[in-house]
C-alpha atoms as a PDB file:
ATOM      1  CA  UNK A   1     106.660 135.252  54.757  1.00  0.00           C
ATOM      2  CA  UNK A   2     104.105 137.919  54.085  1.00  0.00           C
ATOM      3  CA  UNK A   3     104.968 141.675  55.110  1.00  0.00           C
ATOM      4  CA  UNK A   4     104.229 142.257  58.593  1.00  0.00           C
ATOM      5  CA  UNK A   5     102.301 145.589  59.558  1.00  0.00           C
ATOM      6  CA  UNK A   6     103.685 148.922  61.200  1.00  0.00           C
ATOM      7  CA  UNK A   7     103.865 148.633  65.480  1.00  0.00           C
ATOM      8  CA  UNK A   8     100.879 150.325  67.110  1.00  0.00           C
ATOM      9  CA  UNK A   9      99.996 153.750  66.192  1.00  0.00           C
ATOM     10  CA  UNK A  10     102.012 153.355  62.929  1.00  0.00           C
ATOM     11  CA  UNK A  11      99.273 151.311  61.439  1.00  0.00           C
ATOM     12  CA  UNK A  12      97.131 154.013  61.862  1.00  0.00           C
ATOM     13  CA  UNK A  13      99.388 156.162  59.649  1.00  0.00           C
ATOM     14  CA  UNK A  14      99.919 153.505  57.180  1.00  0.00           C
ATOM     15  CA  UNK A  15      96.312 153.236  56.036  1.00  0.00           C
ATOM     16  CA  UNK A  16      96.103 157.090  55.911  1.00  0.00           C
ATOM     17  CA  UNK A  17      95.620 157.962  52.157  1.00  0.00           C
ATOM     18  CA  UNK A  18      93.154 156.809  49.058  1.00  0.00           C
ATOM     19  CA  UNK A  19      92.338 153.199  48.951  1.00  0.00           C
ATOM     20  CA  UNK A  20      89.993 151.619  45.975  1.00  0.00           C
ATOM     21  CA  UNK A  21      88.130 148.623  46.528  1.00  0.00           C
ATOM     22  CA  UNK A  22      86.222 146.721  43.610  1.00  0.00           C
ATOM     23  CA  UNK A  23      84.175 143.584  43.840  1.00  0.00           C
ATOM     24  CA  UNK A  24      82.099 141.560  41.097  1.00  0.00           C
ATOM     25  CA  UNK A  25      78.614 141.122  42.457  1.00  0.00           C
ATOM     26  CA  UNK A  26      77.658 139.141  39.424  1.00  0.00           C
ATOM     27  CA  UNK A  27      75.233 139.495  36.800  1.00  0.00           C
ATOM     28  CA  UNK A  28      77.116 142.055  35.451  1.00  0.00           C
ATOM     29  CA  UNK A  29      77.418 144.754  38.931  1.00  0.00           C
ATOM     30  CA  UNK A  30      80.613 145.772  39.736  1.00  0.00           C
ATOM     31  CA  UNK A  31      81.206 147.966  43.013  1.00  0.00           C
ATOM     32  CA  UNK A  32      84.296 150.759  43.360  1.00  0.00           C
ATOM     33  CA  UNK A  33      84.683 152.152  46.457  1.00  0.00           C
ATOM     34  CA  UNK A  34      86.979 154.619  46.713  1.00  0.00           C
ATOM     35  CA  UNK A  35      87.837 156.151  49.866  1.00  0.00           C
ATOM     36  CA  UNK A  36      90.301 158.558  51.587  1.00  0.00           C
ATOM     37  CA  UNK A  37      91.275 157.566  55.193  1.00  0.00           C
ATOM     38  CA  UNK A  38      92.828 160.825  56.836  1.00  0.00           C
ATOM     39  CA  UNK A  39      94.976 160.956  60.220  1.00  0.00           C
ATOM     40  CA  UNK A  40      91.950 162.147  62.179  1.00  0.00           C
ATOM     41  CA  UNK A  41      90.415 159.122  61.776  1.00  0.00           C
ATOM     42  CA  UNK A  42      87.635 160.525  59.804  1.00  0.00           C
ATOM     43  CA  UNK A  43      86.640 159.114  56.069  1.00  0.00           C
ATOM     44  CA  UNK A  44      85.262 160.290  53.346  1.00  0.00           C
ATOM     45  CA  UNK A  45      84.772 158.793  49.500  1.00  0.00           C
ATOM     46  CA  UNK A  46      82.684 157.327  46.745  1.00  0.00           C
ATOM     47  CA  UNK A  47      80.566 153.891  46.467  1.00  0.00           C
ATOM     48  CA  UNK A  48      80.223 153.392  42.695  1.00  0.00           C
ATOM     49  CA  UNK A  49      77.312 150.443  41.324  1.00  0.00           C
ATOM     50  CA  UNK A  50      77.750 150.092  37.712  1.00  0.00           C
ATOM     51  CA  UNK A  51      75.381 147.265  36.111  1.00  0.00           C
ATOM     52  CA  UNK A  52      76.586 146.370  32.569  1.00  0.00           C
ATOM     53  CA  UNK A  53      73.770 147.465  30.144  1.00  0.00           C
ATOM     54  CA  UNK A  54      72.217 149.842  32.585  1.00  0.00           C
ATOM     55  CA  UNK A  55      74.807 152.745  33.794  1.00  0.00           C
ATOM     56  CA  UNK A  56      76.131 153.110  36.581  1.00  0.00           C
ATOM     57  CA  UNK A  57      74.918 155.050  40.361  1.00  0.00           C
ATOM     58  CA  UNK A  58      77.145 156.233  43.014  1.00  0.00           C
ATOM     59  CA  UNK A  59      76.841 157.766  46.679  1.00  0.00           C
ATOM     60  CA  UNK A  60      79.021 159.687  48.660  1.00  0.00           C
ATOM     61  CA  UNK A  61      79.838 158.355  51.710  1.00  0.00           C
ATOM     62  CA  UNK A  62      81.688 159.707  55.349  1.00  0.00           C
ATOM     63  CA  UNK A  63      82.391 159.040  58.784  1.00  0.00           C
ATOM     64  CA  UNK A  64      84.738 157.485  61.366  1.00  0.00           C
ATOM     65  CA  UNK A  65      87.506 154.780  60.632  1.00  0.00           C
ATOM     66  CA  UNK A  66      89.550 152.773  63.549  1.00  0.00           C
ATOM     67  CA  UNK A  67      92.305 149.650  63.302  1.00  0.00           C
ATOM     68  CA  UNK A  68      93.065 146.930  65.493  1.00  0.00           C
ATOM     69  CA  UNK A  69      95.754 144.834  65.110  1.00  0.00           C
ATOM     70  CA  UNK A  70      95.188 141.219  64.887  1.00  0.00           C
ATOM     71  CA  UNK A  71      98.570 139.181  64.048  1.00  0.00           C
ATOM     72  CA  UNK A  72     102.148 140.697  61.755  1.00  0.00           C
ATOM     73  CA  UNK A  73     100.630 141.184  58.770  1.00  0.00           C
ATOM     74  CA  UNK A  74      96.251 141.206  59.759  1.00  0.00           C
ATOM     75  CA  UNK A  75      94.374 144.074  61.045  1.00  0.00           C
ATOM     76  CA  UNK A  76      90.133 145.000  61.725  1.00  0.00           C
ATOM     77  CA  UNK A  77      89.399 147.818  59.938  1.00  0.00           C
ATOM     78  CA  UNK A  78      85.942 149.424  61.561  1.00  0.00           C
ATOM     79  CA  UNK A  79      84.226 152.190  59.501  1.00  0.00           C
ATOM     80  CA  UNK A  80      81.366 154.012  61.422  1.00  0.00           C
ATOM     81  CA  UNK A  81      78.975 156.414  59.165  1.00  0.00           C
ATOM     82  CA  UNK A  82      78.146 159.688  59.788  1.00  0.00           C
ATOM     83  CA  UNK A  83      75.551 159.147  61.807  1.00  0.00           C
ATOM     84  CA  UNK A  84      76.867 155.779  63.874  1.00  0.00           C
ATOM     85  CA  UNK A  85      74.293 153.352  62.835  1.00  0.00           C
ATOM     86  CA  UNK A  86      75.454 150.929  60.054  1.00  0.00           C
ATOM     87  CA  UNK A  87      79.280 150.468  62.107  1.00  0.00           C
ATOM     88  CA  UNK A  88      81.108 147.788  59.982  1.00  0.00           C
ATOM     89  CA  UNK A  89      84.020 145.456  60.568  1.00  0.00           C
ATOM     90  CA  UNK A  90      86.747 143.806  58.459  1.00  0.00           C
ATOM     91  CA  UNK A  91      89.736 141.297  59.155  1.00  0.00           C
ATOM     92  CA  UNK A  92      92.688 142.725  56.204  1.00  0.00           C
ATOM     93  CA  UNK A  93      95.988 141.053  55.334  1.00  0.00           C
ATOM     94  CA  UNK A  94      98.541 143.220  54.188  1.00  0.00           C
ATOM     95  CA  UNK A  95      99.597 142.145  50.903  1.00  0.00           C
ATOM     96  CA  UNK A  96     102.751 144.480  50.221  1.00  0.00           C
ATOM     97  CA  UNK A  97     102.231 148.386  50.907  1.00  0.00           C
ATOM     98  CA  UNK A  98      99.684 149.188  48.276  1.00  0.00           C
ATOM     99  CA  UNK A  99      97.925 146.023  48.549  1.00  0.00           C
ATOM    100  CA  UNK A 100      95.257 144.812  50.832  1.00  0.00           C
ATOM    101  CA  UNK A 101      93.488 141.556  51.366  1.00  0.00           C
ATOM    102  CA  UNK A 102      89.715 141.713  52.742  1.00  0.00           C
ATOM    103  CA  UNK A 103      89.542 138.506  54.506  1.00  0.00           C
ATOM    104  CA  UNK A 104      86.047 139.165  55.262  1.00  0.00           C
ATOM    105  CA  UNK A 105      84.384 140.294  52.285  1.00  0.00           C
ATOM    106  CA  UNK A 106      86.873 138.827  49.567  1.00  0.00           C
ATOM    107  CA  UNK A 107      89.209 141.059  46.896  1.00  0.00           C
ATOM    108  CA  UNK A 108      91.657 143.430  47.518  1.00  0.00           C
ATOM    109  CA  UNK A 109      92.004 147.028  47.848  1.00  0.00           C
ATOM    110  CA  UNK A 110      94.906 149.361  45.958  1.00  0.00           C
ATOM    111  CA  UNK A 111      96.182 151.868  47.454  1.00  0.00           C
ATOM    112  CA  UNK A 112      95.538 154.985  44.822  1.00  0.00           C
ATOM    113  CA  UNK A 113      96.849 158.370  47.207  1.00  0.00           C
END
């Protein structure tokens, strides 16, 4: 049976702290975002491209984070830019407590901080 999450505003606090996501996009790119979710629902952190060969890019990136729960153990995570325009939504499965599951998107993300 997979870990189920904290009750309601607990989740909230559970996701607070550095999480690093990395995904193969093939040919060689690899993303790592990195990103620190603080309790006042704001966001900030770093969106790494490296393409083997080439180097490697990154952006900074900030804004507004939410959760929803879904089921025990699945949550929407919403992060909103700076900004507001670009708002996007994931379904996660909580792996254990350093581990997520992007149910969406695919890979997981480590908790770091």
């Amino acid at each position: 049976m997979p870990p189920e999450l904290p009750p309601g505003g607990d989740l909230k606090r559970f996701m607070v702290g550095t999480w690093e996501y990395t995904t193969q996009a093939g040919q060689g790119m690899t993303t790592t975002t990195t990103i620190q979710y603080r309790d006042d629902g704001s966001y900030a952190g770093i969106v790494t491209l490296t393409m083997q060969g080439v180097g490697s890019t990154s952006q900074a990136v900030s804004g507004k984070w939410t959760v929803q729960p879904i089921t025990a153990d699945r949550f929407s995570l919403t992060l909103t830019p700076d900004g507001g325009v670009g708002a996007q939504t994931v379904e996660v499965r909580k792996v254990n407590d350093n581990v997520l599951e992007n149910l969406t998107q695919g890979g997981q993300a480590h908790r770091v901080g």
